[in-house]
C-alpha atoms as a PDB file:
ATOM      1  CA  UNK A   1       0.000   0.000   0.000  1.00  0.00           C
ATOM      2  CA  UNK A   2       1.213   3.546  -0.910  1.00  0.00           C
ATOM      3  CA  UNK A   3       1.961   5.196   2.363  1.00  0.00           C
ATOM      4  CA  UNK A   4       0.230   8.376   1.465  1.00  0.00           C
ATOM      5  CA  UNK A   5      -3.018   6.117   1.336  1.00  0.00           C
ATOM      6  CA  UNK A   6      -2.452   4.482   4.904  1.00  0.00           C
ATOM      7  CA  UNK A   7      -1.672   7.585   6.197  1.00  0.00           C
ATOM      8  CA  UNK A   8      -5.078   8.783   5.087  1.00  0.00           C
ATOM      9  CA  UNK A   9      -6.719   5.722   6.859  1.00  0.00           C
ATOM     10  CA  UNK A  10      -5.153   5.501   9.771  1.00  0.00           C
ATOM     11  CA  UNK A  11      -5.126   8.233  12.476  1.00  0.00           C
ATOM     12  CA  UNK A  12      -3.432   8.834  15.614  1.00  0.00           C
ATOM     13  CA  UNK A  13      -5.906  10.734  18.466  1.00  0.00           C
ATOM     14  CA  UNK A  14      -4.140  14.199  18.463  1.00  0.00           C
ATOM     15  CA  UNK A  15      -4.257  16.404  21.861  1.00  0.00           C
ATOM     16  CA  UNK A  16      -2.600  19.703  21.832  1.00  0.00           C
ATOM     17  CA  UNK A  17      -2.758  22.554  24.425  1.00  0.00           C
ATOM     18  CA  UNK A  18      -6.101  20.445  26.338  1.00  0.00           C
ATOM     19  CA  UNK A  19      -7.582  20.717  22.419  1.00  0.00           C
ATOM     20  CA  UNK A  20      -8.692  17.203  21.900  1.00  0.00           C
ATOM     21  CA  UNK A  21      -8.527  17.739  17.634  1.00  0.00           C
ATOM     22  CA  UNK A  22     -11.503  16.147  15.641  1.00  0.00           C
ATOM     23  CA  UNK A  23     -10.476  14.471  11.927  1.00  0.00           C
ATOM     24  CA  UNK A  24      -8.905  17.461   9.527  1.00  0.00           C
ATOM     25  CA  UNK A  25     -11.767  17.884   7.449  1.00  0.00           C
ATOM     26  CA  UNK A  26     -12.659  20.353   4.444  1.00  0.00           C
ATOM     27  CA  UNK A  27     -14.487  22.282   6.917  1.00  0.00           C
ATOM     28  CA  UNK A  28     -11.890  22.865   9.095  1.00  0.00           C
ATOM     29  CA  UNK A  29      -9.676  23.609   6.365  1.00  0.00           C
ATOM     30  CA  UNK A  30     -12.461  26.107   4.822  1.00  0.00           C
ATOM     31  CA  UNK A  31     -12.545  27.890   8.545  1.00  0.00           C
ATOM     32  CA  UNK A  32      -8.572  28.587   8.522  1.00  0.00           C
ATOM     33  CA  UNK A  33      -8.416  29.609   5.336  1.00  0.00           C
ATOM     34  CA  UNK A  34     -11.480  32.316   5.803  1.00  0.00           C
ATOM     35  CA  UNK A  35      -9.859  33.347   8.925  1.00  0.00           C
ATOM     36  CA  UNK A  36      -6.226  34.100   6.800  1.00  0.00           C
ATOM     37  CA  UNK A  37      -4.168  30.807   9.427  1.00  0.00           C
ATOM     38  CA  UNK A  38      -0.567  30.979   8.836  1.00  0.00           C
ATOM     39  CA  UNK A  39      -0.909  27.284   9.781  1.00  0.00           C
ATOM     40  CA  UNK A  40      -2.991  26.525   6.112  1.00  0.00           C
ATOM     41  CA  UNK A  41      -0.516  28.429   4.527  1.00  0.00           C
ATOM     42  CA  UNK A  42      -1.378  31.706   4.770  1.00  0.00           C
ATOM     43  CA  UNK A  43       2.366  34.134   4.558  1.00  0.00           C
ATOM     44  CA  UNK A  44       2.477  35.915   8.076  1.00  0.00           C
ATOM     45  CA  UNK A  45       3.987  34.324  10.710  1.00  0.00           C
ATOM     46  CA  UNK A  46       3.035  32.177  12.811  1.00  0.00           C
ATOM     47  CA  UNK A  47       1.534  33.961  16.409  1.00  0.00           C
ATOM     48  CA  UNK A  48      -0.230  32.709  19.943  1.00  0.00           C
ATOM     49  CA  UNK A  49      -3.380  33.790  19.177  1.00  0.00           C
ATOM     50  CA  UNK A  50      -3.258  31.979  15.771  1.00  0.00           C
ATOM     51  CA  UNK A  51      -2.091  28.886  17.554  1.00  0.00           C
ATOM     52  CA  UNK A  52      -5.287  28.953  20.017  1.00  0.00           C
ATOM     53  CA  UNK A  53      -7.263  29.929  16.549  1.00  0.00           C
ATOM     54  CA  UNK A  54      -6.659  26.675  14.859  1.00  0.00           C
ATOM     55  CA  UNK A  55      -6.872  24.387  17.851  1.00  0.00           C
ATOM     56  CA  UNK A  56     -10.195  26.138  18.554  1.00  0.00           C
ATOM     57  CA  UNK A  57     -11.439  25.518  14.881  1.00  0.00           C
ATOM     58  CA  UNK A  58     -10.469  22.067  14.622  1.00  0.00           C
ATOM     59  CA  UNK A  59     -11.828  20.644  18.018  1.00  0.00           C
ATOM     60  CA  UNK A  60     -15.102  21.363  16.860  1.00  0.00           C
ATOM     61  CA  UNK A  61     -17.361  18.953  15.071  1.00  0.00           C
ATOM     62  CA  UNK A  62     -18.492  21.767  13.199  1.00  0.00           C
ATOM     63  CA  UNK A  63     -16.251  24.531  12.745  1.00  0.00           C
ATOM     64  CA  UNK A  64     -18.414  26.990  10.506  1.00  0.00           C
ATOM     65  CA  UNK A  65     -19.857  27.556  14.161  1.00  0.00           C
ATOM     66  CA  UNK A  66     -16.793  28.948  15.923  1.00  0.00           C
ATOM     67  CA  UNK A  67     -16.601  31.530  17.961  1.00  0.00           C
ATOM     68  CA  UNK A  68     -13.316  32.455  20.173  1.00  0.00           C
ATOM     69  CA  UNK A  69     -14.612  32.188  23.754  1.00  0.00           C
ATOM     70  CA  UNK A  70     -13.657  32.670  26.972  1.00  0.00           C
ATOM     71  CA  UNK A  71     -11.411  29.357  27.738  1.00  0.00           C
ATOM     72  CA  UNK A  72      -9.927  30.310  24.088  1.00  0.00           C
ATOM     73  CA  UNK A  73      -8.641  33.300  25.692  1.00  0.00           C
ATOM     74  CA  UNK A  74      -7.301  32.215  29.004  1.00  0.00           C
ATOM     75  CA  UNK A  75      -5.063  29.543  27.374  1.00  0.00           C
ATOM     76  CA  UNK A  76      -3.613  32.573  25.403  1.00  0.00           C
ATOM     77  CA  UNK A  77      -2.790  34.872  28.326  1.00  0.00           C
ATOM     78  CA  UNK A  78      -0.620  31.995  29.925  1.00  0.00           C
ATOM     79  CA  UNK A  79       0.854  30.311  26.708  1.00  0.00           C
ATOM     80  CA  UNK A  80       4.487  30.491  27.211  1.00  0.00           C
ATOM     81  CA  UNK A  81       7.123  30.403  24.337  1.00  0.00           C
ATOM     82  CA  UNK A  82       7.882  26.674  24.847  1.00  0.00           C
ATOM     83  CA  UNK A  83       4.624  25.754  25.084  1.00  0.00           C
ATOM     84  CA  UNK A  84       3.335  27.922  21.760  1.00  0.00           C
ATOM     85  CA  UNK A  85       6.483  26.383  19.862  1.00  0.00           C
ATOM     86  CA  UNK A  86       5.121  22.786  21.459  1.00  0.00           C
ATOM     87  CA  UNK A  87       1.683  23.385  20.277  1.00  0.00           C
ATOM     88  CA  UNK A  88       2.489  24.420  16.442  1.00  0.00           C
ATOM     89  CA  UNK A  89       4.687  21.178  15.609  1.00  0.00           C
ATOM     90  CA  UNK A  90       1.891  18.953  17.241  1.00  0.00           C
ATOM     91  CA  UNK A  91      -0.482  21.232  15.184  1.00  0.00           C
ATOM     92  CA  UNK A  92       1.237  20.219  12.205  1.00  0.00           C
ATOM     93  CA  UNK A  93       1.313  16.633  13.004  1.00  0.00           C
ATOM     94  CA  UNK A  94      -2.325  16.748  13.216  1.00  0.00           C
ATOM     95  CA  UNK A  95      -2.452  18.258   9.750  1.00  0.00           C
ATOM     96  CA  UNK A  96      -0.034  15.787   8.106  1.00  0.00           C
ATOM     97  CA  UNK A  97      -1.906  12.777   9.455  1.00  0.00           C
ATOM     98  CA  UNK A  98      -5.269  14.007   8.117  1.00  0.00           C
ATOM     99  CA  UNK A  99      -3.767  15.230   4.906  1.00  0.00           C
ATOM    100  CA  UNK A 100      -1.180  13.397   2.829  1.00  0.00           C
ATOM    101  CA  UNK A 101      -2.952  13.810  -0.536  1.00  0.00           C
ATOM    102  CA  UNK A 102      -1.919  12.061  -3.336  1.00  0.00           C
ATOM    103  CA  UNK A 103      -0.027  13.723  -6.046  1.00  0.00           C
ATOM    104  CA  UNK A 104      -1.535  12.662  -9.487  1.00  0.00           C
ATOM    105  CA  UNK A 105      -0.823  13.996 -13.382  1.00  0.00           C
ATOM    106  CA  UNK A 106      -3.408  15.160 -15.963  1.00  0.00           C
ATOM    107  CA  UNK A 107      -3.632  14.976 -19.761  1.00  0.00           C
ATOM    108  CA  UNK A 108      -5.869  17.892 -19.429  1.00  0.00           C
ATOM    109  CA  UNK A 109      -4.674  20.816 -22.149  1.00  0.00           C
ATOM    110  CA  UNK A 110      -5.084  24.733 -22.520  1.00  0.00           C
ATOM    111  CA  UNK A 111      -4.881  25.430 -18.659  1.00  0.00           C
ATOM    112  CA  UNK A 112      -5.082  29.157 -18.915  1.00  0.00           C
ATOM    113  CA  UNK A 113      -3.818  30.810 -15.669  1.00  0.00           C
ATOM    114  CA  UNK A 114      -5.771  34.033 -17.128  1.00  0.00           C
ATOM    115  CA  UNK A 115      -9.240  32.412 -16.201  1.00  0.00           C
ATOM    116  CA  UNK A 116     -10.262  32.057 -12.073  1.00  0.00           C
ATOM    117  CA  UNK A 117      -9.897  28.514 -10.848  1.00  0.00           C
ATOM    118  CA  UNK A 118     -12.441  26.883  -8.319  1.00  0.00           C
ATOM    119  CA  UNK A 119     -10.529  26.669  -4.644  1.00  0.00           C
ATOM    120  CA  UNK A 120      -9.187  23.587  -4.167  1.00  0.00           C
ATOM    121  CA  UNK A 121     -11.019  22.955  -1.296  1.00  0.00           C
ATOM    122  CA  UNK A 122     -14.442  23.729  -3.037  1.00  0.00           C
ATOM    123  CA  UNK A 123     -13.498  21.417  -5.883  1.00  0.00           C
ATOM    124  CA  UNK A 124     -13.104  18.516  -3.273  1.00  0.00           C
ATOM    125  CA  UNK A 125     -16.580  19.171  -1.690  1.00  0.00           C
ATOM    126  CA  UNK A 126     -18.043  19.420  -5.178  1.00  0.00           C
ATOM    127  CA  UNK A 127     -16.548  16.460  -6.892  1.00  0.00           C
ATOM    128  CA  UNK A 128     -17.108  13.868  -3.573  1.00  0.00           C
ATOM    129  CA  UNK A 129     -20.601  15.294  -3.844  1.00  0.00           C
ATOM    130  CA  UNK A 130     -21.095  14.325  -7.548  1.00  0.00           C
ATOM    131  CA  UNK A 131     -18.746  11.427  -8.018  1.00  0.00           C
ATOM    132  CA  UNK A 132     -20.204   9.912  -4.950  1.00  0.00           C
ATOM    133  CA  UNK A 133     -23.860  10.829  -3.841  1.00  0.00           C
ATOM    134  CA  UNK A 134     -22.635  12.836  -0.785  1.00  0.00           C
ATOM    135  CA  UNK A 135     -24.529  15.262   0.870  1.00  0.00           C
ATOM    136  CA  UNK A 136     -22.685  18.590   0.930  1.00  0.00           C
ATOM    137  CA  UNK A 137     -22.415  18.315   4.571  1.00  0.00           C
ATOM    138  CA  UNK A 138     -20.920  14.923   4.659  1.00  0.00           C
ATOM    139  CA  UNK A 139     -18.315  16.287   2.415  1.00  0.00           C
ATOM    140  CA  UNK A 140     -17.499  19.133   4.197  1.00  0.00           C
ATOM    141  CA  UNK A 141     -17.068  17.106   7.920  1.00  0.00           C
ATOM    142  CA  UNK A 142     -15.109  14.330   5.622  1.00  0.00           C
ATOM    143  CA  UNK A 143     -11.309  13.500   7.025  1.00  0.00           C
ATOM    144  CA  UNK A 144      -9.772  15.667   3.522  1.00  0.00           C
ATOM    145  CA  UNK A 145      -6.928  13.455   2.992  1.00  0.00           C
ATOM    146  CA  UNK A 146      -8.974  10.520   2.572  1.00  0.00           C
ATOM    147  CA  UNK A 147     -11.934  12.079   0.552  1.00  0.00           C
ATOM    148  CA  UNK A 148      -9.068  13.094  -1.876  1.00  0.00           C
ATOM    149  CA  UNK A 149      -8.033   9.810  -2.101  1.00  0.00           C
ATOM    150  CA  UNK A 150     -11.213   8.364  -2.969  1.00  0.00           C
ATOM    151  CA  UNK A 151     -11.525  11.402  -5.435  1.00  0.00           C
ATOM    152  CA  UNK A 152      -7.882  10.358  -7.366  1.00  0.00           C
ATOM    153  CA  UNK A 153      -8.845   6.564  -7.025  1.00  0.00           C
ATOM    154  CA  UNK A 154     -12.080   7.596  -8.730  1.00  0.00           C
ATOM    155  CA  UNK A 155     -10.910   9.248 -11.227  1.00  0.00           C
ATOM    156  CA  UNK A 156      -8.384   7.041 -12.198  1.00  0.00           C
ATOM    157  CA  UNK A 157     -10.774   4.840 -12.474  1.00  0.00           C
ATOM    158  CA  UNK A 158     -12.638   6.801 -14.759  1.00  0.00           C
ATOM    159  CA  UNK A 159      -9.293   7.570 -17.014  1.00  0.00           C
ATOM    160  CA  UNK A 160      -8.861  11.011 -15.733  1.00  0.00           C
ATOM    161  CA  UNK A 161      -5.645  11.670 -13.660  1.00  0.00           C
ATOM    162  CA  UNK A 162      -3.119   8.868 -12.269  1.00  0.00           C
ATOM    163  CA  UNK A 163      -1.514   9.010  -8.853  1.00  0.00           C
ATOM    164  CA  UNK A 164       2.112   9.355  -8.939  1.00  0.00           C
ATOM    165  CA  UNK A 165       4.441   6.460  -7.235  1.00  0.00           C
ATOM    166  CA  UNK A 166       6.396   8.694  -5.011  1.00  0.00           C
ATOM    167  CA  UNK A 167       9.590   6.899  -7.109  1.00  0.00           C
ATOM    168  CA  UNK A 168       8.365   7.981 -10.286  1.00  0.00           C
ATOM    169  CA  UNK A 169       7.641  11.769  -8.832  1.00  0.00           C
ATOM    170  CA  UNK A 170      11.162  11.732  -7.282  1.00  0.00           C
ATOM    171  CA  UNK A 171      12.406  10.793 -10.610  1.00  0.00           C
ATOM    172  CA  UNK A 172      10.321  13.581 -12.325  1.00  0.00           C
ATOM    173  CA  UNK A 173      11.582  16.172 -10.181  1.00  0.00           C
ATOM    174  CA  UNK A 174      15.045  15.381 -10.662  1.00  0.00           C
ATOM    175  CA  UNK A 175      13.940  15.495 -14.755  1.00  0.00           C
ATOM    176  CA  UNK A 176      12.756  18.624 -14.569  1.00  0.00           C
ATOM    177  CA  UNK A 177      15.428  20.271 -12.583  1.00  0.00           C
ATOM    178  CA  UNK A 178      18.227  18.727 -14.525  1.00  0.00           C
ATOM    179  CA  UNK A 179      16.733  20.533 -17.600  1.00  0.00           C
ATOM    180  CA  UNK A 180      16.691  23.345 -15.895  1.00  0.00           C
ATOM    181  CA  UNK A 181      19.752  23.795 -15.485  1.00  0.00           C
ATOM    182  CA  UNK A 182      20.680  22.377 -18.614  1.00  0.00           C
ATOM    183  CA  UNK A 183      18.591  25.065 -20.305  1.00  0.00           C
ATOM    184  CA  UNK A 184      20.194  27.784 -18.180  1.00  0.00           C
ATOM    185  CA  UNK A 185      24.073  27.032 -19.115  1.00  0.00           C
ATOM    186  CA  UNK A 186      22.929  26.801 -22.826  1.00  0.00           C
ATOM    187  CA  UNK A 187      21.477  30.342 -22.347  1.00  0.00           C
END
């Protein structure tokens, strides 16, 4: 089995700062993003209060009801340093066990970065809905890593996209860069 697909499956229970962590899901994902998280991938740096953020968010069953409350805000007047630094590489454990997606290839053509592309988040939700019958809620509360692997196993399936042996994308990326830099000392 790939290990990108066990990882998907199988979960550790993830407790940081007293947050006991429900299953990365779409939702939660959704909820960072809106709320600009460094820790989705946002540019700014990292802070305490963004820290708490996420760990509120993602102990929730349903995070499009968060609000920061009280408790939220008296873990972030007595976070120390060691503690915040603690709390963001558990944080990021918890996202890398809920979301090793698998990398895939398309023979699609004409991708025109002039036209707006659906979030990739939103085009999750949409296609587990429609390849699978899903309610749009079940999508959204969905573990994302492994709705995205049903989602590449599907279409695979269906001749779209392949996933990518990690060997074979190794092996790509050292293709690409090596004709990169052939390219720049023929220029």
């Amino acid at each position: 089995m790939i290990d990108g697909l066990a990882e998907a499956f199988l979960h550790n229970e993830h407790k940081v700062l007293g947050y006991k962590l429900k299953p990365f899901s779409c939702a939660h994902y959704a909820m960072l993003d809106a709320l600009k998280s460094p820790l989705v991938g946002h540019t700014h740096l990292v802070g305490k209060r963004d820290l708490i953020v996420a760990l509120s968010v993602c102990s929730l069953s349903n995070p499009f009801d968060w609000t920061l409350t009280g408790k939220d805000w008296g873990k972030l007047l007595f976070l120390t340093d060691l503690r915040f630094k603690r709390g963001v590489k558990k944080f990021g454990f918890y996202v890398q066990d809920y979301l090793d997606i698998p990398e895939t290839y398309s023979k699609q053509k004409n991708d025109n970065d002039l036209f707006w592309h659906t979030p990739p988040v939103l085009s999750i939700v949409t296609k587990a809905a429609h390849y699978f019958g899903m309610t749009l809620d079940q999508c959204w509360h969905y573990p994302m890593g492994l709705l995205c692997w049903h989602i590449r196993s599907h279409e695979e399936l269906n001749g779209g996209g392949r996933i990518i042996d990690p060997e074979k994308q190794r092996l790509i990326v050292e293709e690409a860069k090596r004709a990169q830099a052939e390219a720049m000392n023929n220029a």
